[in-house]
C-alpha atoms as a PDB file:
ATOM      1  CA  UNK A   1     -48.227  86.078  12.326  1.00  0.00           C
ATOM      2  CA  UNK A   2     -50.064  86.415   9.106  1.00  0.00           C
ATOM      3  CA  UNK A   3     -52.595  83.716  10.121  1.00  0.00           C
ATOM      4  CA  UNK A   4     -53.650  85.818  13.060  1.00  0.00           C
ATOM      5  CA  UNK A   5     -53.703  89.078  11.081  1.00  0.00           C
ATOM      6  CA  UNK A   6     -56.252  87.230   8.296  1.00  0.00           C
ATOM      7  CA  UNK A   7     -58.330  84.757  10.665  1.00  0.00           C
ATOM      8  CA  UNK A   8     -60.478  87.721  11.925  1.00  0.00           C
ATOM      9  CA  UNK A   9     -61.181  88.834   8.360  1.00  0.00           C
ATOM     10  CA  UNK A  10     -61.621  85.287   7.191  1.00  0.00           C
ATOM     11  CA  UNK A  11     -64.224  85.251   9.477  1.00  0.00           C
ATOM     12  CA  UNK A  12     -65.847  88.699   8.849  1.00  0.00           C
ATOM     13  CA  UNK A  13     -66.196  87.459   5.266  1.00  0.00           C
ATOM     14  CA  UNK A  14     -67.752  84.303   6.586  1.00  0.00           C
ATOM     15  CA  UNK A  15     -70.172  85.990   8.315  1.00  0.00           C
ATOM     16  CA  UNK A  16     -70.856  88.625   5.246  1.00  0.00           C
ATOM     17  CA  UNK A  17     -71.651  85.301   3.397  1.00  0.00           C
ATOM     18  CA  UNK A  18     -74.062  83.921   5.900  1.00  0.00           C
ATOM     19  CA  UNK A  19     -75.982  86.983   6.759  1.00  0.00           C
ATOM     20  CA  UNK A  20     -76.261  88.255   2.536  1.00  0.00           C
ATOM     21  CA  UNK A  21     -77.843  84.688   1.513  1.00  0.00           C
ATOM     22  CA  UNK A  22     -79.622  84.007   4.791  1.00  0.00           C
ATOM     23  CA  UNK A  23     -82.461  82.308   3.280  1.00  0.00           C
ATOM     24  CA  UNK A  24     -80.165  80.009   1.317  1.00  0.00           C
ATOM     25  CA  UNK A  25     -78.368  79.693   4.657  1.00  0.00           C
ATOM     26  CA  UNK A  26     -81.484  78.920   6.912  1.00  0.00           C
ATOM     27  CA  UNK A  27     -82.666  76.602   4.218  1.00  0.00           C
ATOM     28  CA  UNK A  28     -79.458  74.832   4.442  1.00  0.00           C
ATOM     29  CA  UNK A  29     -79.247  74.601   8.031  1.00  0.00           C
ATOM     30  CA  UNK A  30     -82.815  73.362   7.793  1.00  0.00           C
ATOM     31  CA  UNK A  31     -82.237  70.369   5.749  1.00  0.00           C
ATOM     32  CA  UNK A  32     -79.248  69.689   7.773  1.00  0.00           C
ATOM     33  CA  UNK A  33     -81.143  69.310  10.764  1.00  0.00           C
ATOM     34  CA  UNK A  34     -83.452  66.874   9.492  1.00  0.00           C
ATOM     35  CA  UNK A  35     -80.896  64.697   8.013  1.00  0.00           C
ATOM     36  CA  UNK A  36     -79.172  64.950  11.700  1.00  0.00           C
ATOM     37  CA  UNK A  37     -82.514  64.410  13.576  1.00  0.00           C
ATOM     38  CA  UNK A  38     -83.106  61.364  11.131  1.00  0.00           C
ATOM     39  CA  UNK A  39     -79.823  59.871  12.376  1.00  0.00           C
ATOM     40  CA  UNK A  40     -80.507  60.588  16.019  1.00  0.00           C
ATOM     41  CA  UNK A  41     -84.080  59.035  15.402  1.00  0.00           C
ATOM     42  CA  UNK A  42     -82.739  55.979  14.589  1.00  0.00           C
ATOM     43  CA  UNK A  43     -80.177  55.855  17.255  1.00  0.00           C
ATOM     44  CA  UNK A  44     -83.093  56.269  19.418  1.00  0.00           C
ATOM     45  CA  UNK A  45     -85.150  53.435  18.382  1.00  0.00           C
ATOM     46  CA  UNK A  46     -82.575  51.514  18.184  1.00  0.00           C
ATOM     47  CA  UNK A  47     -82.284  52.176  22.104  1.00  0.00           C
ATOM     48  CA  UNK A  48     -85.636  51.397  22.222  1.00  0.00           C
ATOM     49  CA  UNK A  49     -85.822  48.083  20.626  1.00  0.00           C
ATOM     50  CA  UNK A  50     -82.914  46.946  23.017  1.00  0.00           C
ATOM     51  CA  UNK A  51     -85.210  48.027  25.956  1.00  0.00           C
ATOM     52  CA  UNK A  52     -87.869  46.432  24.278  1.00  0.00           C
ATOM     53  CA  UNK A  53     -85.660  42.940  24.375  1.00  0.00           C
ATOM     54  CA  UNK A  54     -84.975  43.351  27.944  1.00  0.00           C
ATOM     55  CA  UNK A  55     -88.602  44.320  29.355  1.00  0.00           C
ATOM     56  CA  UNK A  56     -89.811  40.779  27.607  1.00  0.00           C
ATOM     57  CA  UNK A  57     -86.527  39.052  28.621  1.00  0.00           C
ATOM     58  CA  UNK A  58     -87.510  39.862  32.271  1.00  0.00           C
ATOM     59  CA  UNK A  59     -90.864  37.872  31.791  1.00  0.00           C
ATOM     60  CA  UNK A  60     -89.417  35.087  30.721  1.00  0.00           C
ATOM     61  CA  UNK A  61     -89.981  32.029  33.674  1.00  0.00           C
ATOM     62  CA  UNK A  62     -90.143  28.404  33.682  1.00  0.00           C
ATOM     63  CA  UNK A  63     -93.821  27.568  35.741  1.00  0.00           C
ATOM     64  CA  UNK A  64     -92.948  23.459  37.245  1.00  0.00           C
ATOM     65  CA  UNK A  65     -96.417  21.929  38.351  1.00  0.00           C
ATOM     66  CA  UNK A  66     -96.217  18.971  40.182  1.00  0.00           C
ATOM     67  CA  UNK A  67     -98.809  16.558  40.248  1.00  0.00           C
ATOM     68  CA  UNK A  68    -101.132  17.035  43.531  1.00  0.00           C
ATOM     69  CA  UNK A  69    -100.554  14.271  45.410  1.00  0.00           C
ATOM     70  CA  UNK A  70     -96.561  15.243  45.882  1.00  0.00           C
ATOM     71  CA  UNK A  71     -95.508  15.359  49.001  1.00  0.00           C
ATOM     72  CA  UNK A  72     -93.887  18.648  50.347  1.00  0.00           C
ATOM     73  CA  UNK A  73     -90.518  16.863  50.877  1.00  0.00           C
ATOM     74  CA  UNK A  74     -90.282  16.353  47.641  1.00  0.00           C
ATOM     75  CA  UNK A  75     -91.427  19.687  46.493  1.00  0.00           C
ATOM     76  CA  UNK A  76     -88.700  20.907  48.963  1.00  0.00           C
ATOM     77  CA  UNK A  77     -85.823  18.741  47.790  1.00  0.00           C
ATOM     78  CA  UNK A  78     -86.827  19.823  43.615  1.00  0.00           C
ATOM     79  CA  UNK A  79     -86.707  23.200  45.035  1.00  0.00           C
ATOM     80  CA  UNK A  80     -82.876  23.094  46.896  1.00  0.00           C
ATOM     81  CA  UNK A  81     -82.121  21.718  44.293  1.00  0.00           C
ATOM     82  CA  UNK A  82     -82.679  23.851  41.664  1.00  0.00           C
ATOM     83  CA  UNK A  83     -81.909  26.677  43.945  1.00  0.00           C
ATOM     84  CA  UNK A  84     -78.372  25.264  43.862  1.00  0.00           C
ATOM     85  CA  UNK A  85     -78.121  26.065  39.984  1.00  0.00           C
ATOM     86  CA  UNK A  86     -76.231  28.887  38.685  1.00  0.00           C
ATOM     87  CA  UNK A  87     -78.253  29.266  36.100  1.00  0.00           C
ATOM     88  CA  UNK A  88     -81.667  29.862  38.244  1.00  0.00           C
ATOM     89  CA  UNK A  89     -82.176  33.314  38.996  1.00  0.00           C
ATOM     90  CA  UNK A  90     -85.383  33.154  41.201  1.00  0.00           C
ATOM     91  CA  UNK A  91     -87.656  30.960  42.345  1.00  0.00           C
ATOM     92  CA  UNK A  92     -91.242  31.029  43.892  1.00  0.00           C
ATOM     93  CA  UNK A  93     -92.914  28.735  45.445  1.00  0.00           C
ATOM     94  CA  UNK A  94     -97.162  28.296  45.213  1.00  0.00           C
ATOM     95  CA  UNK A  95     -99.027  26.182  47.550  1.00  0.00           C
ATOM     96  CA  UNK A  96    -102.308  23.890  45.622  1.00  0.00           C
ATOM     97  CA  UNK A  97    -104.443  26.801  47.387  1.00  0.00           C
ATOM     98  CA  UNK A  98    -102.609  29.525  45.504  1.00  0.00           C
ATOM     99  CA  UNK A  99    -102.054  27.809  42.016  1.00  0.00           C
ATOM    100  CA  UNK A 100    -106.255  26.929  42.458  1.00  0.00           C
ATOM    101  CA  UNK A 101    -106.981  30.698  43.718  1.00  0.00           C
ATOM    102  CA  UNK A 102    -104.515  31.883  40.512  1.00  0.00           C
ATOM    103  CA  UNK A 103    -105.933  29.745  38.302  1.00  0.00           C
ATOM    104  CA  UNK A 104    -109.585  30.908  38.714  1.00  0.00           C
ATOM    105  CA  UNK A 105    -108.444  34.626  38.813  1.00  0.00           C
ATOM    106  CA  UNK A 106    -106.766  33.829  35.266  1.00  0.00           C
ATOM    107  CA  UNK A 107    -110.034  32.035  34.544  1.00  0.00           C
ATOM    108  CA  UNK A 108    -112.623  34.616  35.776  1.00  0.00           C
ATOM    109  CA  UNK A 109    -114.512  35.407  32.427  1.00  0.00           C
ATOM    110  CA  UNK A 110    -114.907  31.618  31.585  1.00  0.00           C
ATOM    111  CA  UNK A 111    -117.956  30.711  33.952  1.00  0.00           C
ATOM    112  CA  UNK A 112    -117.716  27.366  31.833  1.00  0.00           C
ATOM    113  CA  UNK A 113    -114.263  26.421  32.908  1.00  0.00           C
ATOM    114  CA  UNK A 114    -114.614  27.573  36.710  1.00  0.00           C
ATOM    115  CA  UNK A 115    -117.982  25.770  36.438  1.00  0.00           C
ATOM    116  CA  UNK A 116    -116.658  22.440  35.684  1.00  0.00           C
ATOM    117  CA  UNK A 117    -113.820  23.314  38.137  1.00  0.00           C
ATOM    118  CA  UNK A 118    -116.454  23.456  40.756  1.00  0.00           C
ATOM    119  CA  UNK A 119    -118.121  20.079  39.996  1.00  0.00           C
ATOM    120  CA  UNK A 120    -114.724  18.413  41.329  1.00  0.00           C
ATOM    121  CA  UNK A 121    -114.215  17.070  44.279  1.00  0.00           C
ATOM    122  CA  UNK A 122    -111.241  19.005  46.566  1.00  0.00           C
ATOM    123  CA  UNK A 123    -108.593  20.725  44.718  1.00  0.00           C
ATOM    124  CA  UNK A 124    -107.171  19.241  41.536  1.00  0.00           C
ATOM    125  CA  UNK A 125    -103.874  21.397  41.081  1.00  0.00           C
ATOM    126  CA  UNK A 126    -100.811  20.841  42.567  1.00  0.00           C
ATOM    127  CA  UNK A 127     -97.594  23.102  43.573  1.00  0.00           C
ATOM    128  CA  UNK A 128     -96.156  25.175  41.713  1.00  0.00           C
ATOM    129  CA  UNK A 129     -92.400  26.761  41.109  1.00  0.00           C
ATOM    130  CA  UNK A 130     -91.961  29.492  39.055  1.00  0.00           C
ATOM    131  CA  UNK A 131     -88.028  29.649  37.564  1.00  0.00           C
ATOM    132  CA  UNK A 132     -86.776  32.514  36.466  1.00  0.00           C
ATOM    133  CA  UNK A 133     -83.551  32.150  34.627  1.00  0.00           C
ATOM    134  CA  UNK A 134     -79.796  34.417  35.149  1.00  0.00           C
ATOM    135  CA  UNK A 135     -79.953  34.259  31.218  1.00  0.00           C
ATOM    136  CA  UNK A 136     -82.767  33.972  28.773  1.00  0.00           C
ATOM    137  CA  UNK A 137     -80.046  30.520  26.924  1.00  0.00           C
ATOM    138  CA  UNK A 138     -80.228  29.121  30.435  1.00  0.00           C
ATOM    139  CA  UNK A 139     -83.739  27.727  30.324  1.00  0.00           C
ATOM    140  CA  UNK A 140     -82.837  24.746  28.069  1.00  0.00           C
ATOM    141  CA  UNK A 141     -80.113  23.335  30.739  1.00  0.00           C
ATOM    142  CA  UNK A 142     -82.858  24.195  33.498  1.00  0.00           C
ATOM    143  CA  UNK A 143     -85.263  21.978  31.712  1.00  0.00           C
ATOM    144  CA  UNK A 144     -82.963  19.470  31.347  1.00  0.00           C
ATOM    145  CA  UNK A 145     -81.921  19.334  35.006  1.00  0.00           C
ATOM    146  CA  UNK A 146     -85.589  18.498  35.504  1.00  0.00           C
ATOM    147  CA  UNK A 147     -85.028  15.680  34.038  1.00  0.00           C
ATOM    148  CA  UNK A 148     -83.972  14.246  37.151  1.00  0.00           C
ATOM    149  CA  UNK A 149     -85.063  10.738  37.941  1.00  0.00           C
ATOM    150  CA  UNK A 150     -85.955  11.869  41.916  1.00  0.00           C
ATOM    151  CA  UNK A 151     -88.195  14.339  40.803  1.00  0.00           C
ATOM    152  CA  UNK A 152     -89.198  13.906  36.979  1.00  0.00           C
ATOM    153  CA  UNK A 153     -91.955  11.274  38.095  1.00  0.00           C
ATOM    154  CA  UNK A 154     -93.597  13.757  40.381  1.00  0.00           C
ATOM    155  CA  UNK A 155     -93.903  16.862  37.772  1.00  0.00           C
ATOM    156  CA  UNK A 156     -97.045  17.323  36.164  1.00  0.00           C
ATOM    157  CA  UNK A 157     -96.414  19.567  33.008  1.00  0.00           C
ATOM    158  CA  UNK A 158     -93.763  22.898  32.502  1.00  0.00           C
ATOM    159  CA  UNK A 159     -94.867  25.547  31.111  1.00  0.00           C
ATOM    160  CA  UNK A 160     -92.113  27.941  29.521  1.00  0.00           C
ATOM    161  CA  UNK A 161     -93.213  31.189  28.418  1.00  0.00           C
ATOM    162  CA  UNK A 162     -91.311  31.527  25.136  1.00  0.00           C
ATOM    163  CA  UNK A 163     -91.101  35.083  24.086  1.00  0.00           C
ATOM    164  CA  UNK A 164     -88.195  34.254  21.224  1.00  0.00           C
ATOM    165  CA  UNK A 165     -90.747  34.781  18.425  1.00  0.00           C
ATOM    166  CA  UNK A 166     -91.795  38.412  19.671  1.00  0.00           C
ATOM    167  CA  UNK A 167     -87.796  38.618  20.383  1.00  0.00           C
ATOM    168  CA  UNK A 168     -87.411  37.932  16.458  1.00  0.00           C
ATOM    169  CA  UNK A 169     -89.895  39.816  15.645  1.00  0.00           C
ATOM    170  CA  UNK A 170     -88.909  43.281  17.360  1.00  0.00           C
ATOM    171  CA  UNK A 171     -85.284  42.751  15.856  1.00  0.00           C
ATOM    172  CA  UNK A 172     -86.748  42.114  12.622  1.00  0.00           C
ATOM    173  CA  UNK A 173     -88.776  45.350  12.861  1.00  0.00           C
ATOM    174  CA  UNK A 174     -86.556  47.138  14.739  1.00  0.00           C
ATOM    175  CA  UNK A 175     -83.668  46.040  11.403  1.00  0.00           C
ATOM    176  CA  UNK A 176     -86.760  47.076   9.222  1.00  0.00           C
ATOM    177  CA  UNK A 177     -86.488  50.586  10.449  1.00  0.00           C
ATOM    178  CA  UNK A 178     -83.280  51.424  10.505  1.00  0.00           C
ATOM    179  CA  UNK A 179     -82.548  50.108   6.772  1.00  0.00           C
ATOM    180  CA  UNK A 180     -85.717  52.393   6.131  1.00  0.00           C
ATOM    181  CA  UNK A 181     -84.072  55.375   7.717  1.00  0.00           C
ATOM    182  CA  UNK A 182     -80.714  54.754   6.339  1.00  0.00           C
ATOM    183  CA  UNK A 183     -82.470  55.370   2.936  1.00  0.00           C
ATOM    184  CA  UNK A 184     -84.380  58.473   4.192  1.00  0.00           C
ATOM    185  CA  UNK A 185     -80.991  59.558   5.885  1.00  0.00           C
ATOM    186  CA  UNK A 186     -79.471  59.480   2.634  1.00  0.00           C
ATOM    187  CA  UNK A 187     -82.129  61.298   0.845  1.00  0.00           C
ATOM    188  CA  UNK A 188     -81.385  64.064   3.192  1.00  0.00           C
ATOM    189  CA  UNK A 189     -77.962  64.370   2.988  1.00  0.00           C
ATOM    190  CA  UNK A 190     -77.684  64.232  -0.721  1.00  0.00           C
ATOM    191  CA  UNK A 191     -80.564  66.980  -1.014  1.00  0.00           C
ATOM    192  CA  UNK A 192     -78.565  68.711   2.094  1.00  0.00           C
ATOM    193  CA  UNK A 193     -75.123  68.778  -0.005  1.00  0.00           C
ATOM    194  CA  UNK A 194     -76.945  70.114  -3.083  1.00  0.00           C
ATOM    195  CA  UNK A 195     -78.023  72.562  -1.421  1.00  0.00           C
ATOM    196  CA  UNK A 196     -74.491  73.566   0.253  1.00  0.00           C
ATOM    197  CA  UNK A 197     -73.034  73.298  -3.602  1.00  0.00           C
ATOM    198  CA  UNK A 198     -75.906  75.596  -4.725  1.00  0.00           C
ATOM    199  CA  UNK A 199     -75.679  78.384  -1.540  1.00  0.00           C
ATOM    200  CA  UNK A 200     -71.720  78.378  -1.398  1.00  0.00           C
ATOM    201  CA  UNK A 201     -72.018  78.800  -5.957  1.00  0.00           C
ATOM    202  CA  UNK A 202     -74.543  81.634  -4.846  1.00  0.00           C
ATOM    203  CA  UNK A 203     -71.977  83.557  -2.245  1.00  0.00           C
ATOM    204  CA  UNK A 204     -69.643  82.962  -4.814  1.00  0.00           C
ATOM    205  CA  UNK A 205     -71.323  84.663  -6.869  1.00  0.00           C
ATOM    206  CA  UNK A 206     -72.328  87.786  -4.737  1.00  0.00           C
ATOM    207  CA  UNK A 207     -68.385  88.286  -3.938  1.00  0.00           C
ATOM    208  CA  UNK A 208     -67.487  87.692  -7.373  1.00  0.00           C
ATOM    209  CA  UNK A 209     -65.890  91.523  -7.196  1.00  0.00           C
ATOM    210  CA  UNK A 210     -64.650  91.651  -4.035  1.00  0.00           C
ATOM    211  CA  UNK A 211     -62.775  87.966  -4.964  1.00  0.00           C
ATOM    212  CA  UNK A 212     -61.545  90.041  -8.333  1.00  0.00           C
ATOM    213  CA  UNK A 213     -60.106  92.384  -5.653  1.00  0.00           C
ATOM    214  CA  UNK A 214     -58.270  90.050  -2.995  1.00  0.00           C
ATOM    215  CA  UNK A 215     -57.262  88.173  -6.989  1.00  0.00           C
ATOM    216  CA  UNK A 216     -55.437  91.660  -7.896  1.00  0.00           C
ATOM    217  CA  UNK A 217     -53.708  93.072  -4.919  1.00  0.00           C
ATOM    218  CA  UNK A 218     -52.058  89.108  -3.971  1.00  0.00           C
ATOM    219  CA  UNK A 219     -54.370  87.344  -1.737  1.00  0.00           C
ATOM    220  CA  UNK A 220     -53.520  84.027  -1.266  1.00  0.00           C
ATOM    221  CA  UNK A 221     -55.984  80.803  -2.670  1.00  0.00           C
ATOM    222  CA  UNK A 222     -56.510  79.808   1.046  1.00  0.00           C
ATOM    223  CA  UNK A 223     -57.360  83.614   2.206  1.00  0.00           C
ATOM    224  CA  UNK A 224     -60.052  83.323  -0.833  1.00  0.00           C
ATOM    225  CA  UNK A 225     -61.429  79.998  -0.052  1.00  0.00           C
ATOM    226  CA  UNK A 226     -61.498  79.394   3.835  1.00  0.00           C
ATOM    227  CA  UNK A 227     -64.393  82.048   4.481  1.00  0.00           C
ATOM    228  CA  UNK A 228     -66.859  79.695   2.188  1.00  0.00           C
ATOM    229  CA  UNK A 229     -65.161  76.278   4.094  1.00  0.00           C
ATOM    230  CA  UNK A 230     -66.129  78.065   7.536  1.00  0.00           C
ATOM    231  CA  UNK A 231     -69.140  79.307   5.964  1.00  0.00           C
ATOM    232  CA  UNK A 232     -69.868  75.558   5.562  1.00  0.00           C
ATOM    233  CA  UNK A 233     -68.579  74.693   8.829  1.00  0.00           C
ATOM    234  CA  UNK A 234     -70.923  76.862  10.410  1.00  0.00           C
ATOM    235  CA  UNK A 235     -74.021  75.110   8.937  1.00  0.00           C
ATOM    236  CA  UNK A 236     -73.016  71.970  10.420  1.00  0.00           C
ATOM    237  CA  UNK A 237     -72.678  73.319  14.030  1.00  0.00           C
ATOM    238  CA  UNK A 238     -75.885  75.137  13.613  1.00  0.00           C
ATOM    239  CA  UNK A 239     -77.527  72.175  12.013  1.00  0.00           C
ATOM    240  CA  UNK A 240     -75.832  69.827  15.267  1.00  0.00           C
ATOM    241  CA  UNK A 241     -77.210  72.294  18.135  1.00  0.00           C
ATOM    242  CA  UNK A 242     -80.771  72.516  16.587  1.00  0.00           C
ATOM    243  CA  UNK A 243     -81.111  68.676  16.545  1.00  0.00           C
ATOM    244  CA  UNK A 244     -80.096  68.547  20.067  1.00  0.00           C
ATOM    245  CA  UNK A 245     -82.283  70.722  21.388  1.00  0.00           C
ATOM    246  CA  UNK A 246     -85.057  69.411  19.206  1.00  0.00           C
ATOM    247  CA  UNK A 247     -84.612  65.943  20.423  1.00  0.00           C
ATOM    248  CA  UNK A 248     -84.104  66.063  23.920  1.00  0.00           C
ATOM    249  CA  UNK A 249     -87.189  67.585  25.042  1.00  0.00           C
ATOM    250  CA  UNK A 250     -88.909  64.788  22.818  1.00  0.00           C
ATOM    251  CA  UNK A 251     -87.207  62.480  24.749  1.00  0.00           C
ATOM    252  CA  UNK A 252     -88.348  63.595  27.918  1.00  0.00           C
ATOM    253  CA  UNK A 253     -92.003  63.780  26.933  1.00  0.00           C
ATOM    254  CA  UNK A 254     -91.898  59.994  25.689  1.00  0.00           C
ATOM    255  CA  UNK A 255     -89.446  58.543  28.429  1.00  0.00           C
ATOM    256  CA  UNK A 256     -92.104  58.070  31.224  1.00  0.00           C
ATOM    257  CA  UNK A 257     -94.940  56.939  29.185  1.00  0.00           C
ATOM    258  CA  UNK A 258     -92.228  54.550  27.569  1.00  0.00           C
ATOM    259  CA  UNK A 259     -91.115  52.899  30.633  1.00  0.00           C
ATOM    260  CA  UNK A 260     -94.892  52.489  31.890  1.00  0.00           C
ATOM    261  CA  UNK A 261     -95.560  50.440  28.533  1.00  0.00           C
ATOM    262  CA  UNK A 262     -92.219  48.709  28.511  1.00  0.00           C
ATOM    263  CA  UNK A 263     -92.458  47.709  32.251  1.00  0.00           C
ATOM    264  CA  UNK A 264     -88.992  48.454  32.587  1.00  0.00           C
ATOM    265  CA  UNK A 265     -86.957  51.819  32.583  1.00  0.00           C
ATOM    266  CA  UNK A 266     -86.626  52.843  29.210  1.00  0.00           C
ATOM    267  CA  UNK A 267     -83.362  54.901  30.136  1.00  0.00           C
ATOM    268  CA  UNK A 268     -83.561  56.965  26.579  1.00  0.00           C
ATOM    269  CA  UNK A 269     -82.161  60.289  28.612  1.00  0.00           C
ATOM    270  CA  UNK A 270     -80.034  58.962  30.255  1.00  0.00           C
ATOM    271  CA  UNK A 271     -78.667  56.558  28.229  1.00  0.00           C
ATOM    272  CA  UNK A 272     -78.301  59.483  25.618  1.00  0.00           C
ATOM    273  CA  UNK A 273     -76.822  61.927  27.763  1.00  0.00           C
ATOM    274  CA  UNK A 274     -74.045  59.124  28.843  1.00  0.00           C
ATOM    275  CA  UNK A 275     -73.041  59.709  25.168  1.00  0.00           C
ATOM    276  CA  UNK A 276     -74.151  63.207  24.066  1.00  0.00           C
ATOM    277  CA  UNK A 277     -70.778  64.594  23.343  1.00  0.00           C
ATOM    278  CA  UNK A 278     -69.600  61.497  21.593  1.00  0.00           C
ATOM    279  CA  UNK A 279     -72.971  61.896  18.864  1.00  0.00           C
ATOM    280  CA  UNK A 280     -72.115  65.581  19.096  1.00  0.00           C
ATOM    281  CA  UNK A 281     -68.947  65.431  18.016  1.00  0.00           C
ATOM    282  CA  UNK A 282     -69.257  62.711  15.875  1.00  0.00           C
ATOM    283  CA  UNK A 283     -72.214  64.029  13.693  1.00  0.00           C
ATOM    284  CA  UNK A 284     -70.597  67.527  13.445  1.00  0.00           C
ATOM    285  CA  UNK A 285     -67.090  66.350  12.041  1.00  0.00           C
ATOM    286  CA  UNK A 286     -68.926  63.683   9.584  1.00  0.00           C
ATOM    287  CA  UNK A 287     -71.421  66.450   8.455  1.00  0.00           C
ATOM    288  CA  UNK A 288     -69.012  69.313   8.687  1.00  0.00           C
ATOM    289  CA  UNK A 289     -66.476  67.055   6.332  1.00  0.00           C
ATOM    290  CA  UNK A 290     -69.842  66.682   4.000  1.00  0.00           C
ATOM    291  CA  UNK A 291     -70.452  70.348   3.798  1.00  0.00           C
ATOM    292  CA  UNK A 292     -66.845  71.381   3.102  1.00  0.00           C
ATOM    293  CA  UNK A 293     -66.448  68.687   0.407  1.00  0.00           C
ATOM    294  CA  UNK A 294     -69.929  70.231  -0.818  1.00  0.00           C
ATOM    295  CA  UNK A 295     -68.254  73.120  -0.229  1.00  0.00           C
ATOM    296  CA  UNK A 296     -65.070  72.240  -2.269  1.00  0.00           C
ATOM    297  CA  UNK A 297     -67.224  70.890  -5.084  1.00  0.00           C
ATOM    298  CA  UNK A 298     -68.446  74.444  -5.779  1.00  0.00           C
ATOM    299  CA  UNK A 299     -65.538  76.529  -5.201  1.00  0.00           C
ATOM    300  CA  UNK A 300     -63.388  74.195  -7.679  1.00  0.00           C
ATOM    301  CA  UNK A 301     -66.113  74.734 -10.192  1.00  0.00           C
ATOM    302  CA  UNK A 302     -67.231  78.263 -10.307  1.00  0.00           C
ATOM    303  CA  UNK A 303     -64.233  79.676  -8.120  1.00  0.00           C
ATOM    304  CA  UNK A 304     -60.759  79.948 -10.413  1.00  0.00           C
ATOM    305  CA  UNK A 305     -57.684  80.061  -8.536  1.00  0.00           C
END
């Protein structure tokens, strides 16, 4: 019963706090929100970079030329059988006409290559299949089922398109940035919790009377306190909210221009919406726990009880 008589006066004095220092408190909630949109930055690019992995995972294929003069049967048994593989995703098939016709579109500002081409006699290229695999790992058992006595003797060259170095290289980058923003993060918060210490010593301050008063006639430590802990409190949730609504119309703008460059859906909004109230929650308890110990810090300082 006394809990519900004092909660709406612990919050009237909460909101006397926040409204007499409300520079300190916008300042606050200002810093706040960059540490938080720091955080959700990186979650983002991390969502990116794994994107990123799967639009060059999808190009990955396995081009089989066979030499010209094989015959379609055999071309049609190579094909079964590698159809028959679990591991094969896809594959398409190119006639000598359309590997020639490809090759001199791929060729078209090298007048010395398609020159030379020209000088031949009939068409020098053979079929091609082009093997896409159910799993980037499953190329090296594909090439090794080409091994295959019946049909090794009849394949020209393969050509694997290995994107593993620009793989490596995204993660690297990708591990690059987030280290980078963990620091910045950090920065933040610590400048964020100063800040907290110094507003809450502040309000402190400005009710140093009216705490004399609730001191005299019997208020209790926790009636004293809890206004500056939901003072706190309300920073975070401020701090949260802002964020959000600062990030997701970024998101928007950069989602459609991402997926054109990508080549495959970059899925930021909706991937982020699947867990918005899981970040939400998550970044206001952790940064409301860091504002009240903040908090805390100050009070057991400058406030005797």
């Amino acid at each position: 019963m006394s809990f519900l008589i004092s909660a709406p006066r612990i919050l009237k004095f909460a909101w006397q706090n926040f409204w007499r220092n409300v520079w300190l408190s916008l300042i606050t909630i200002t810093i706040l929100t960059l540490a938080l949109l720091n955080v959700n930055a990186l979650i983002v690019l991390n969502m990116i970079g794994d994107r990123a992995i799967i639009a060059i995972e999808s190009k990955l294929d396995l081009s089989v030329s066979f030499l010209p003069e094989t015959s379609e049967e055999i071309i049609a048994q190579a094909r079964g059988y590698l159809d028959g593989l679990a591991q094969v995703r896809t594959i398409t098939y190119y006639t000598p006409d359309e590997v020639l016709a490809n090759f001199r579109e791929e060729n078209a500002g090298q007048p010395e290559v398609l020159a030379s081409l020209d000088e031949l006699d009939g068409n020098p290229l053979g079929a091609q299949l082009v093997i896409t695999a159910s799993n980037p790992d499953d190329f090296a058992f594909i090439l090794e089922a080409l091994q295959n006595p019946q049909y090794a003797s009849s394949i020209e060259e393969t050509d694997y398109n290995d994107y593993e170095q620009m793989i490596d290289k995204i993660t690297a980058t990708s591990r690059q940035i987030r280290n980078g923003g963990l620091v910045v993060g950090a920065i933040f918060v610590l400048i964020a919790l100063m800040i907290v210490f110094n507003t809450i010593r502040v309000a402190i301050y400005t009710h140093r009377e009216e705490i004399g008063i609730m001191r005299l006639v019997g208020a209790s430590s926790l009636f004293v306190r809890a206004p500056f802990l939901l003072e706190a409190v309300t920073y975070a949730l401020c701090a949260v909210f802002i964020s959000m609504g600062v990030l997701y119309p970024v998101l928007i703008f950069i989602e459609a221009p991402l997926t054109n460059f990508l080549g495959v859906e970059s899925y930021l909004v909706g991937g982020f919406g699947e867990q918005f109230w899981i970040i939400v929650w998550t970044e206001f308890i952790v940064f409301a726990l860091l504002s009240m110990l903040a908090t805390s810090l100050a009070m057991r300082k400058y406030l005797r009880l």
